[in-house]
PDB file of N, CA and C in Angstrom:
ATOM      1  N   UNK A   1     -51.750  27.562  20.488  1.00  0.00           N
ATOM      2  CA  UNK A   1     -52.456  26.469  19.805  1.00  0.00           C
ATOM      3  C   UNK A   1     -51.444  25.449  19.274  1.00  0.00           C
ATOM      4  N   UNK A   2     -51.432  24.626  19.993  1.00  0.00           N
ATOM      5  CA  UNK A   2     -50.134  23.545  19.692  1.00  0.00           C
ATOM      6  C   UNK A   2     -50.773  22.458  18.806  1.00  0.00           C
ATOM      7  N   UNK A   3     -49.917  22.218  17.763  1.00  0.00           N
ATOM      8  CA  UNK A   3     -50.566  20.979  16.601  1.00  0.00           C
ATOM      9  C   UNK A   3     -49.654  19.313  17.443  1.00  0.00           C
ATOM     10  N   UNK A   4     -50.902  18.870  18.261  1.00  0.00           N
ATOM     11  CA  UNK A   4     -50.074  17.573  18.661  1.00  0.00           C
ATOM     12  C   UNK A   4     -49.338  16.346  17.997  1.00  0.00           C
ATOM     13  N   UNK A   5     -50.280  16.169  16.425  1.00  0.00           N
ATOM     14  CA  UNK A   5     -50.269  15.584  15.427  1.00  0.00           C
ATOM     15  C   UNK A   5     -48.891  16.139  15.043  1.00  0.00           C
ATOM     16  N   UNK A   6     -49.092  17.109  14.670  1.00  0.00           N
ATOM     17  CA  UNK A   6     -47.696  17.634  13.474  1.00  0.00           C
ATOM     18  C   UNK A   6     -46.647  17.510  14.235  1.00  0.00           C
ATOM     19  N   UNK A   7     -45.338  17.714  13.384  1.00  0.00           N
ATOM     20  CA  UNK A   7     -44.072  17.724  14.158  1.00  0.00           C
ATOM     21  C   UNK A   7     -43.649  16.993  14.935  1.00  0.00           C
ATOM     22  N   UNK A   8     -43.670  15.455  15.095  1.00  0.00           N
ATOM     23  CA  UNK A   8     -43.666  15.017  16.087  1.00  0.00           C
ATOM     24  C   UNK A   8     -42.398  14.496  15.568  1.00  0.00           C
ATOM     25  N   UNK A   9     -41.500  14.938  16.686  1.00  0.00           N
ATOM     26  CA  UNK A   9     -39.843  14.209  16.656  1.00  0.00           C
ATOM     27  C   UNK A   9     -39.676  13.443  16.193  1.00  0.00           C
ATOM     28  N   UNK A  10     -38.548  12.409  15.402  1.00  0.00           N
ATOM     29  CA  UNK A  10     -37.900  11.296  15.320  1.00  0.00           C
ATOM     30  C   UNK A  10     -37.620  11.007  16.458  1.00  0.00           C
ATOM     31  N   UNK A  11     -37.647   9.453  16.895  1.00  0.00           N
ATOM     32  CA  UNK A  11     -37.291   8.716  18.080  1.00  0.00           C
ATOM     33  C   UNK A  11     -35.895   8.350  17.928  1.00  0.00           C
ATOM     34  N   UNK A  12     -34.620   8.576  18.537  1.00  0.00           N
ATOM     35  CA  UNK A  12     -33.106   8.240  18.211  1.00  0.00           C
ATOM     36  C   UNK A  12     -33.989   6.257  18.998  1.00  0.00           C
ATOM     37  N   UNK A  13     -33.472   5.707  17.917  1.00  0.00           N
ATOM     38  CA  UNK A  13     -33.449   3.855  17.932  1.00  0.00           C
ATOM     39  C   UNK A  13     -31.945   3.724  18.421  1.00  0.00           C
ATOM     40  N   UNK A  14     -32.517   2.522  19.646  1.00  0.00           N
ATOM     41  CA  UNK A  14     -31.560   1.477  20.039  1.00  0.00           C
ATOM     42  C   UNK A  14     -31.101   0.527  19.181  1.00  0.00           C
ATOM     43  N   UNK A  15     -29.710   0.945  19.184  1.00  0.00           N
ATOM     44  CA  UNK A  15     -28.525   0.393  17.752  1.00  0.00           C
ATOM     45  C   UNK A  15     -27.698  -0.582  18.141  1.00  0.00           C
ATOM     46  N   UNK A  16     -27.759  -1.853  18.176  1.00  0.00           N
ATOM     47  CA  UNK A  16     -26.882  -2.353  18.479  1.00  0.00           C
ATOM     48  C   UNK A  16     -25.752  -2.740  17.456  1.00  0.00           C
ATOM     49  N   UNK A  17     -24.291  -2.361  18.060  1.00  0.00           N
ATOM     50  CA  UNK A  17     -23.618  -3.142  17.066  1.00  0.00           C
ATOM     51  C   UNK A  17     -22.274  -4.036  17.981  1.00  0.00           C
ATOM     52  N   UNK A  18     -21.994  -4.942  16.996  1.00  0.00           N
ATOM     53  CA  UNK A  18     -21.407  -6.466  17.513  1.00  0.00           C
ATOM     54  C   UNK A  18     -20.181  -6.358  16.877  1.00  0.00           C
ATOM     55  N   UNK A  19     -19.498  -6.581  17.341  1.00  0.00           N
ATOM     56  CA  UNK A  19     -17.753  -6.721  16.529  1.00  0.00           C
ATOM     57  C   UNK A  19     -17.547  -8.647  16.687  1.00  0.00           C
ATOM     58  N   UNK A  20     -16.751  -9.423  16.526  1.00  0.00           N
ATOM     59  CA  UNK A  20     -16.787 -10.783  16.929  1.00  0.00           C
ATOM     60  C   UNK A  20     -14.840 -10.721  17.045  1.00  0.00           C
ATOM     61  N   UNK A  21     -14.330 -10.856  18.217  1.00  0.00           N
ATOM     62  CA  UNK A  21     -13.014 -10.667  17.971  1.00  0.00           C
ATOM     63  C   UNK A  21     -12.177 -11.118  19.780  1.00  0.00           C
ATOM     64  N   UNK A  22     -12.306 -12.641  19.499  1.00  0.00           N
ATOM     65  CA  UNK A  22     -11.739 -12.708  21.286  1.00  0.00           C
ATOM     66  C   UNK A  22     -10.398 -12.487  21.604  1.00  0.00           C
ATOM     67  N   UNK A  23      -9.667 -12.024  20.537  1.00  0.00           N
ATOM     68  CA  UNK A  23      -8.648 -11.800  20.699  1.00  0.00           C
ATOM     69  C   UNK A  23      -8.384  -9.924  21.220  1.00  0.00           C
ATOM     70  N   UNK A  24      -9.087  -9.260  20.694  1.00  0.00           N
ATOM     71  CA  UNK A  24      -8.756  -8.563  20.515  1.00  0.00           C
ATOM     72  C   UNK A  24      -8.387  -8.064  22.367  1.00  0.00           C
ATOM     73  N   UNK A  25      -7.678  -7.160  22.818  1.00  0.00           N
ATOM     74  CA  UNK A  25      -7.618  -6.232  24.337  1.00  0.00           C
ATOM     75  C   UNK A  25      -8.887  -5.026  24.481  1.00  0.00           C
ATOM     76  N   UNK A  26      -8.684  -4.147  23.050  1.00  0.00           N
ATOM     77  CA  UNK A  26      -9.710  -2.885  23.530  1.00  0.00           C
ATOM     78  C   UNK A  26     -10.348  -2.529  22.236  1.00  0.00           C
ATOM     79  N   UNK A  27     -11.977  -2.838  22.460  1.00  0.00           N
ATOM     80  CA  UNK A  27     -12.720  -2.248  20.927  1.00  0.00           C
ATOM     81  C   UNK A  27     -13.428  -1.157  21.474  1.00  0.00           C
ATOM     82  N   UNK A  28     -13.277  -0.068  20.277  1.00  0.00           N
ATOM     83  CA  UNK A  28     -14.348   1.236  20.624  1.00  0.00           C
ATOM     84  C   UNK A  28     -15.304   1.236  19.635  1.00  0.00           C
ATOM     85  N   UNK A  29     -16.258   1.833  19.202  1.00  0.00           N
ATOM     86  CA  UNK A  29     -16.928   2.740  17.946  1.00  0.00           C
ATOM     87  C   UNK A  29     -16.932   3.853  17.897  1.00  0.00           C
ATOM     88  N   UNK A  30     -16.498   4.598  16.419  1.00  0.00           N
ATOM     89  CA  UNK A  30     -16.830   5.874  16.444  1.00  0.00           C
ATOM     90  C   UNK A  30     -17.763   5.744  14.942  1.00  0.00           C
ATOM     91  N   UNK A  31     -18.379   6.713  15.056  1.00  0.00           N
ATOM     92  CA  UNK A  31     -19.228   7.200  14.001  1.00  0.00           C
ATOM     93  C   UNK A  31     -19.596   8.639  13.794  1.00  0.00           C
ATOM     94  N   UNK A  32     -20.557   9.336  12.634  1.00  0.00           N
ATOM     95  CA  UNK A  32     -20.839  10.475  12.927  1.00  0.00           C
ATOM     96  C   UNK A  32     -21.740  10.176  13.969  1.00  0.00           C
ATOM     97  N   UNK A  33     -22.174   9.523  14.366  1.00  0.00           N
ATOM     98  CA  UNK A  33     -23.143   9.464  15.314  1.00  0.00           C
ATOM     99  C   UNK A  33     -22.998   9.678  16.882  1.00  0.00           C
ATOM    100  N   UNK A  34     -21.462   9.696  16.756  1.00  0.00           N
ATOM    101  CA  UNK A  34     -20.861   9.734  17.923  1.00  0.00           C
ATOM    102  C   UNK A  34     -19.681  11.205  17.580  1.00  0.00           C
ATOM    103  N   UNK A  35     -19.683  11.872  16.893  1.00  0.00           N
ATOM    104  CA  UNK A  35     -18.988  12.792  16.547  1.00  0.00           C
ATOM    105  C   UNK A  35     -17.865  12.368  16.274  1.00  0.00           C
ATOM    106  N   UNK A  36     -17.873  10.691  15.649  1.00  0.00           N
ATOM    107  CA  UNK A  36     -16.476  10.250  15.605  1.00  0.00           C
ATOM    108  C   UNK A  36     -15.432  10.295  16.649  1.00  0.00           C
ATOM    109  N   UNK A  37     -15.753  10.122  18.454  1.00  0.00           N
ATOM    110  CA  UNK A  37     -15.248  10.533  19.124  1.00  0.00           C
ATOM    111  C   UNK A  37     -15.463   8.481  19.444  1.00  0.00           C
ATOM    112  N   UNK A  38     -14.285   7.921  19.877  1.00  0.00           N
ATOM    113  CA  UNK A  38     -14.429   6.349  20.253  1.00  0.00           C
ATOM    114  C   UNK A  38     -15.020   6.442  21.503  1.00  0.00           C
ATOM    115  N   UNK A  39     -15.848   5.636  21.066  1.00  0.00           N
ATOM    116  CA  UNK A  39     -16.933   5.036  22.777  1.00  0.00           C
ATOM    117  C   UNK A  39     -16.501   3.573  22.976  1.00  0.00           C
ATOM    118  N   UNK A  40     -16.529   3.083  23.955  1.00  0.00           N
ATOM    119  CA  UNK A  40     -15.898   1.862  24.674  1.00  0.00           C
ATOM    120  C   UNK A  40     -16.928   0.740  24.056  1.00  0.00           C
ATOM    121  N   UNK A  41     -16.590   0.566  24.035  1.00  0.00           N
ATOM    122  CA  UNK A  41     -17.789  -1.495  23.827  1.00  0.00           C
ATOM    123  C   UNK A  41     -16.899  -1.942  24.957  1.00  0.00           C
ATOM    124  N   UNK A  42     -18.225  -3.505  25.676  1.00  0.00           N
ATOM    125  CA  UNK A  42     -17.831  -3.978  26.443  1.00  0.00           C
ATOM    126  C   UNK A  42     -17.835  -6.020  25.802  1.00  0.00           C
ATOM    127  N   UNK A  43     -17.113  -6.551  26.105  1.00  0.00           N
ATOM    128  CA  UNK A  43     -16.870  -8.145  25.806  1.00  0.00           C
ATOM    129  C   UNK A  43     -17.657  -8.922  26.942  1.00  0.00           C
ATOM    130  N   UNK A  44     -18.022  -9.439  26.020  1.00  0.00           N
ATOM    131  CA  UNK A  44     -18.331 -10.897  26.227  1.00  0.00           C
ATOM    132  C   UNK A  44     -19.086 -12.216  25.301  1.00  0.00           C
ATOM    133  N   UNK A  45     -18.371 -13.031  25.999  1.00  0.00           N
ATOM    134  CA  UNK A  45     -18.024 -14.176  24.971  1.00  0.00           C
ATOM    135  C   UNK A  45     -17.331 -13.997  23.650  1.00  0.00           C
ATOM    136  N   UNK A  46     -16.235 -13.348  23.598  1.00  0.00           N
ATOM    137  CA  UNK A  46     -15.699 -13.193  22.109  1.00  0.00           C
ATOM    138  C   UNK A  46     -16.529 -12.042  21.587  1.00  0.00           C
ATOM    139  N   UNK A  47     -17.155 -11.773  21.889  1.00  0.00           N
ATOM    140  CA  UNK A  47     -18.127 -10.687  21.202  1.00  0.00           C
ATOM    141  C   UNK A  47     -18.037  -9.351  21.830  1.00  0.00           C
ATOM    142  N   UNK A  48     -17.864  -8.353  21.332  1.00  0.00           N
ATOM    143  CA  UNK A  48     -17.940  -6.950  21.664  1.00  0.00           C
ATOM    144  C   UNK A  48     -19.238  -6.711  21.228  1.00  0.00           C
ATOM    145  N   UNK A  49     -19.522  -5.626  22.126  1.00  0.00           N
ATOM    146  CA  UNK A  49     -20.718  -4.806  22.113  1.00  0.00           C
ATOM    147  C   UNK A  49     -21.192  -3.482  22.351  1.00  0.00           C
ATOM    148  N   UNK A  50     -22.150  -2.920  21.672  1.00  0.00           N
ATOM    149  CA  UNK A  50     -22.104  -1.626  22.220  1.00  0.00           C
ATOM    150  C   UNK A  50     -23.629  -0.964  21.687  1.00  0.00           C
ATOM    151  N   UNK A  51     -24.427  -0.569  22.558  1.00  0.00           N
ATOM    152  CA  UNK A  51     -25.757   0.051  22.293  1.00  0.00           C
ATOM    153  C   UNK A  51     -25.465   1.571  22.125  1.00  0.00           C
ATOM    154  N   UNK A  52     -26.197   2.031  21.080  1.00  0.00           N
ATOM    155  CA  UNK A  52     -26.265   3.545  20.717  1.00  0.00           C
ATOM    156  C   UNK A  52     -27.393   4.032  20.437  1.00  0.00           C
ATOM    157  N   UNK A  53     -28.000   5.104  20.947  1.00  0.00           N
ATOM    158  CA  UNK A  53     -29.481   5.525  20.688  1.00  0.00           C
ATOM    159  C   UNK A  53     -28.831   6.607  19.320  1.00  0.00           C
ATOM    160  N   UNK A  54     -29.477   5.910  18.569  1.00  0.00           N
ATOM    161  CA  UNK A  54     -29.609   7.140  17.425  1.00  0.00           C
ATOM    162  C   UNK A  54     -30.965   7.313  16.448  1.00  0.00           C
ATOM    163  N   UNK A  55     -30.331   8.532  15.795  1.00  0.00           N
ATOM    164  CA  UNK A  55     -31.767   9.144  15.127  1.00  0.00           C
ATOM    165  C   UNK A  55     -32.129   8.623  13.645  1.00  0.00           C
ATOM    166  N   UNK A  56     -33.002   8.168  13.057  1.00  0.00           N
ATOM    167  CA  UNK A  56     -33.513   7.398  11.940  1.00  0.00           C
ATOM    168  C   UNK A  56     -32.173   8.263  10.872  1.00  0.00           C
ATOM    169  N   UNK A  57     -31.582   7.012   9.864  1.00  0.00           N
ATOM    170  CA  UNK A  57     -30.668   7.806   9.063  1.00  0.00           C
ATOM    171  C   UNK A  57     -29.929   6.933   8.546  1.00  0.00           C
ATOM    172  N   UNK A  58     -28.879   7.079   7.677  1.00  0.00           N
ATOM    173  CA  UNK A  58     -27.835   6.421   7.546  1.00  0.00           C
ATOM    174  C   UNK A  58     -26.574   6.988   8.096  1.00  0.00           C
ATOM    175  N   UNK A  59     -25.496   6.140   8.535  1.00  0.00           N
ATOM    176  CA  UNK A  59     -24.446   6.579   8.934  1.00  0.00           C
ATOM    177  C   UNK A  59     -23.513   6.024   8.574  1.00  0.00           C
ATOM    178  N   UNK A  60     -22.161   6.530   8.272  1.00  0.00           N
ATOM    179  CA  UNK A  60     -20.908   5.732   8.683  1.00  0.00           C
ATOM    180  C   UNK A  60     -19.990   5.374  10.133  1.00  0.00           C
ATOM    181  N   UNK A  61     -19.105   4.728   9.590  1.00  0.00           N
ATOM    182  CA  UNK A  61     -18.818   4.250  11.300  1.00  0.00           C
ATOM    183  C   UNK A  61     -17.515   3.574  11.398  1.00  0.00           C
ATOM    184  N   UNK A  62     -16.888   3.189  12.174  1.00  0.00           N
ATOM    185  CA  UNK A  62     -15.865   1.880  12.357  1.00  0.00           C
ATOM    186  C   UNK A  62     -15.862   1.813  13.307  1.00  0.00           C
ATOM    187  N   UNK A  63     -15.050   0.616  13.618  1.00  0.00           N
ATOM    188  CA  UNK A  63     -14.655  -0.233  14.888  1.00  0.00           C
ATOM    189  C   UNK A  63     -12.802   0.523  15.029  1.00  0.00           C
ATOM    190  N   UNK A  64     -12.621   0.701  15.954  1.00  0.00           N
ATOM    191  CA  UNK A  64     -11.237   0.785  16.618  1.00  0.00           C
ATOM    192  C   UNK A  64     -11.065  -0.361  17.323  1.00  0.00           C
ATOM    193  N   UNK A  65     -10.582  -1.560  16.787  1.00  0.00           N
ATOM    194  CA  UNK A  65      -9.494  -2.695  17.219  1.00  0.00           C
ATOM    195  C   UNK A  65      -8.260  -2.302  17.607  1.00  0.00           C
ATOM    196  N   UNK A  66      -7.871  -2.466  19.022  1.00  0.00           N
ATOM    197  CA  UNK A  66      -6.324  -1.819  19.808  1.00  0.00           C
ATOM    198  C   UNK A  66      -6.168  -1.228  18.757  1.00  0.00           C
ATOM    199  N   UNK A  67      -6.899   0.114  18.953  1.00  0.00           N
ATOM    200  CA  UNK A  67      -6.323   1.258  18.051  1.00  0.00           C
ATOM    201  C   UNK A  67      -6.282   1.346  16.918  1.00  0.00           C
ATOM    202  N   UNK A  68      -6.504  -0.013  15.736  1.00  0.00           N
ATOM    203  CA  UNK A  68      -6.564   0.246  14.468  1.00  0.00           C
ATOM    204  C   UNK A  68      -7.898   0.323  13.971  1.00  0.00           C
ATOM    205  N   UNK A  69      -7.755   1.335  13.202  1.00  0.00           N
ATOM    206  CA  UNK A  69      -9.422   1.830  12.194  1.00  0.00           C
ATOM    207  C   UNK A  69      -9.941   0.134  11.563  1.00  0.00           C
ATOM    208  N   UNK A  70     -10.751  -0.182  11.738  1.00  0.00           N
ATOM    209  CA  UNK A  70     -11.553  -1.949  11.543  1.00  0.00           C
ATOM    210  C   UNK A  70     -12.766  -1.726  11.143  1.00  0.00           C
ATOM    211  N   UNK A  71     -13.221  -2.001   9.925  1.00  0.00           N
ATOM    212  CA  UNK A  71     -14.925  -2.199   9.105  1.00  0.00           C
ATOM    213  C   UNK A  71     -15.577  -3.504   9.805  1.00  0.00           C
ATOM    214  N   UNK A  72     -16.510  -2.836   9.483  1.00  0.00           N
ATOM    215  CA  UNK A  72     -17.594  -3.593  10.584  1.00  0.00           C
ATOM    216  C   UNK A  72     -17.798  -4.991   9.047  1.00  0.00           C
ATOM    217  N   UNK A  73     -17.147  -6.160   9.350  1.00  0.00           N
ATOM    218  CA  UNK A  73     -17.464  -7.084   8.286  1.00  0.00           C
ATOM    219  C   UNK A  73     -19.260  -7.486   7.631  1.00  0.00           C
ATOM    220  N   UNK A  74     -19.525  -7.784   6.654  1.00  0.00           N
ATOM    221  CA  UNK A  74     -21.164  -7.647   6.531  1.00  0.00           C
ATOM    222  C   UNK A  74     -21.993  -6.605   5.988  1.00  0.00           C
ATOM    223  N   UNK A  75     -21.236  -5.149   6.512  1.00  0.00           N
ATOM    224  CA  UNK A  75     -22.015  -4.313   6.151  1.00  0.00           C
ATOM    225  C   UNK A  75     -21.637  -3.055   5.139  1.00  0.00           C
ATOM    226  N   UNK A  76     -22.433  -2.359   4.242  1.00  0.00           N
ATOM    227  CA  UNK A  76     -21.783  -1.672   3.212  1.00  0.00           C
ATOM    228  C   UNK A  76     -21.352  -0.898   3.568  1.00  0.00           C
ATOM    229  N   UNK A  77     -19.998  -0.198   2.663  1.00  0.00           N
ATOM    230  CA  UNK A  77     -18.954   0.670   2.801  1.00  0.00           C
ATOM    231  C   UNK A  77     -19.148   1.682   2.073  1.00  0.00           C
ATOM    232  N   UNK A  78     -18.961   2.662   2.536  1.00  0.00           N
ATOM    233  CA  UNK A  78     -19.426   3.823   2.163  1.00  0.00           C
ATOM    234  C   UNK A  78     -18.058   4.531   1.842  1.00  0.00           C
ATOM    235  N   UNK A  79     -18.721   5.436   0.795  1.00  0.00           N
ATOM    236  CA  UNK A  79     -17.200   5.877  -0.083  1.00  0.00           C
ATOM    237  C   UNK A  79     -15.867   6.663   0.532  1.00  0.00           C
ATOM    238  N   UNK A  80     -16.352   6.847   1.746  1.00  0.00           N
ATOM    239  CA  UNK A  80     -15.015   7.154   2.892  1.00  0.00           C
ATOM    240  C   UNK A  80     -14.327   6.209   3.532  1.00  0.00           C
ATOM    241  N   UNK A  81     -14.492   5.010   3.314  1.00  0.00           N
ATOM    242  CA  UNK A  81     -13.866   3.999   3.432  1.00  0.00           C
ATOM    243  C   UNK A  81     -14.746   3.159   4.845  1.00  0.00           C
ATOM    244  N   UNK A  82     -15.692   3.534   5.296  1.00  0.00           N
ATOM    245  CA  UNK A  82     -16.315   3.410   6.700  1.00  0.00           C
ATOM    246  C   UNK A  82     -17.361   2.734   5.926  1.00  0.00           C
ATOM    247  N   UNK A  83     -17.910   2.067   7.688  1.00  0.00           N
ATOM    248  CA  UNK A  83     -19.102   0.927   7.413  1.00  0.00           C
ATOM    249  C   UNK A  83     -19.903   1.210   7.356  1.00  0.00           C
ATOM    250  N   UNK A  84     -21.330   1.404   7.029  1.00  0.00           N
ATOM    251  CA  UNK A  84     -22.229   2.008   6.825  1.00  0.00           C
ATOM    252  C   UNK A  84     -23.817   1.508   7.506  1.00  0.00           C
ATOM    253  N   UNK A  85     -24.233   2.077   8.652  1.00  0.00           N
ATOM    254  CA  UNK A  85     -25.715   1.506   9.255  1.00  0.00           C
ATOM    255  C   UNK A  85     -26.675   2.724   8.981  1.00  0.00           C
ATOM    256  N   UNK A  86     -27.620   1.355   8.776  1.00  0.00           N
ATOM    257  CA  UNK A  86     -28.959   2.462   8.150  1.00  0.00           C
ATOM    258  C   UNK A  86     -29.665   1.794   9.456  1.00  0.00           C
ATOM    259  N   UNK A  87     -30.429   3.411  10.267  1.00  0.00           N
ATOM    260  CA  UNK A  87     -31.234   3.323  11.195  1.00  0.00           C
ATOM    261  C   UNK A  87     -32.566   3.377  10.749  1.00  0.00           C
ATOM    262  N   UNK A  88     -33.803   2.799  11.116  1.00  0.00           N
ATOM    263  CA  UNK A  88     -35.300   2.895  10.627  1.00  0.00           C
ATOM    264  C   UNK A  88     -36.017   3.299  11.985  1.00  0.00           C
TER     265      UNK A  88
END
């Protein structure tokens, strides 16, 4: 007897996040959302990018600019020193 109503999963939301940096050679993201493991973003127009399906929450996060740890400008910082996105 399955309750179709009840229990029904959280949907992981399409996350986009934007770095703005034409200088930069190589941007990643890591987050807990990513096990803190850097995922690639791809450029264009000066703009980095990178879509992440995740699950309703808050998280922390940064940008890896050629290798250096980089806060996502705009958004709050959370007391580990990381940027902080709230998923809905």
């Amino acid at each position: 007897k399955a309750k179709a109503e009840e229990g029904t999963k959280p949907r992981a939301v399409k996350t986009v996040f934007e770095y703005k940096n034409d200088k930069a050679k190589k941007v990643q993201i890591a987050g807990s959302f990513t096990s803190w493991k850097a995922k690639p973003m791809t450029k264009k127009t000066g703009t980095w990018r990178a879509e992440v399906y995740i699950l309703p929450g808050t998280y922390p996060y940064h940008f890896q600019v050629d290798g250096k740890k980089t806060l996502d400008p705009g958004k709050p910082k959370a007391p580990t020193g990381d940027s902080l996105v709230a998923v809905e």
